[in-house]
Protein backbone atom coordinates (compact mmCIF):
# COMPACT_ATOMS: atom_id res chain seq x y z
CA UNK A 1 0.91 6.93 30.99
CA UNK A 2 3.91 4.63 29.54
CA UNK A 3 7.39 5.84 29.53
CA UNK A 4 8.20 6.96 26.18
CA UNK A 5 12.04 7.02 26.22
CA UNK A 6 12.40 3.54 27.02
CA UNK A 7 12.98 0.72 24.73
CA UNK A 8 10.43 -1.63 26.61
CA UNK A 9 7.32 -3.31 24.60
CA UNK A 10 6.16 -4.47 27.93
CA UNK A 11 4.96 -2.12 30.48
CA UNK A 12 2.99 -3.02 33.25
CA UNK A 13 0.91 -0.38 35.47
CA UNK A 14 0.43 -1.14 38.66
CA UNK A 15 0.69 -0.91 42.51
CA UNK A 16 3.10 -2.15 44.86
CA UNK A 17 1.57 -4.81 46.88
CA UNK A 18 4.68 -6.09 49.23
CA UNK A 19 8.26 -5.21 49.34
CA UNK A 20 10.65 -7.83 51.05
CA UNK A 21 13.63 -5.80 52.01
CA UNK A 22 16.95 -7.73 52.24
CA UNK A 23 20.58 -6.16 52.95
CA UNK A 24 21.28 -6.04 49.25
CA UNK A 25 18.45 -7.02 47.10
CA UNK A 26 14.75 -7.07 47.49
CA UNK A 27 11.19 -8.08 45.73
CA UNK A 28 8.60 -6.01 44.92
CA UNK A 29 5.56 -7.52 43.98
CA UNK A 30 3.67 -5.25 41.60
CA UNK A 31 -0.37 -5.84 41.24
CA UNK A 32 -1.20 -5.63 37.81
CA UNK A 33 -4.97 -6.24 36.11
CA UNK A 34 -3.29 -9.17 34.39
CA UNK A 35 -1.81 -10.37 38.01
CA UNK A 36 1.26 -10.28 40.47
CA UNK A 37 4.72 -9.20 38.47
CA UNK A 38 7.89 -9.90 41.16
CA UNK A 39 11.21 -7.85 40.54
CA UNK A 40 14.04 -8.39 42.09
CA UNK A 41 15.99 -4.95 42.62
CA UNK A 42 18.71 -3.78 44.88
CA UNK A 43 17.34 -2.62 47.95
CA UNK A 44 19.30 1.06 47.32
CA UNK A 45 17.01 1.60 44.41
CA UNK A 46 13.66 0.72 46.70
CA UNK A 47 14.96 3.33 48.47
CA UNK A 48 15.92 5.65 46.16
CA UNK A 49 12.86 5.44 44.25
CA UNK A 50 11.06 5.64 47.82
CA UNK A 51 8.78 2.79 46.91
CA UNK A 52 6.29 1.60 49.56
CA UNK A 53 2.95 -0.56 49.60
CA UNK A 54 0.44 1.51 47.60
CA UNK A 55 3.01 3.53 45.35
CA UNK A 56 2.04 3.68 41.71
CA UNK A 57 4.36 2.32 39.66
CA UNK A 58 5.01 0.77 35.80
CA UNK A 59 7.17 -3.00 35.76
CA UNK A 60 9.02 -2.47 32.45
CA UNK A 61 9.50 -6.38 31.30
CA UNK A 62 12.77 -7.81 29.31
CA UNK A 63 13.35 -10.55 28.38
CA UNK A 64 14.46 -12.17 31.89
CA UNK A 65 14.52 -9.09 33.86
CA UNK A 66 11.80 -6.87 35.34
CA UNK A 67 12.33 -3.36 36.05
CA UNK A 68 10.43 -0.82 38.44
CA UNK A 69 9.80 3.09 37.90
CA UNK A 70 7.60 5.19 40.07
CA UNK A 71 5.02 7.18 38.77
């Protein structure tokens, strides 16, 4: 599955190997086939999204930024 309504050319499934929660930001490391993609996200949106070791997720790539959505 990729997320069609996006404007991303590089989408990345995955898992979510390890979150490192901070007061404002964390990183979530995403396990891809082609290997480890880190995004740094606001820790409100790891939460929001409820991401957790395990979850299924795609890591949208731009440019300089990476970003997360849960399948």
């Amino acid at each position: 599955m990729s997320i069609q309504a996006i404007n991303v050319r590089n989408q990345f499934k995955g898992k979510v190997k390890e979150i490192i929660k901070g007061d404002v930001v964390s990183e979530v490391d995403v396990e891809t086939p082609w290997g480890v993609v880190t995004s740094v996200i606001t820790t409100r949106s790891v939460n929001d999204l409820g991401l957790a070791v395990g979850s299924d997720v795609v890591a949208l790539v731009k440019s300089t930024e990476v970003s997360i959505a849960k399948l």
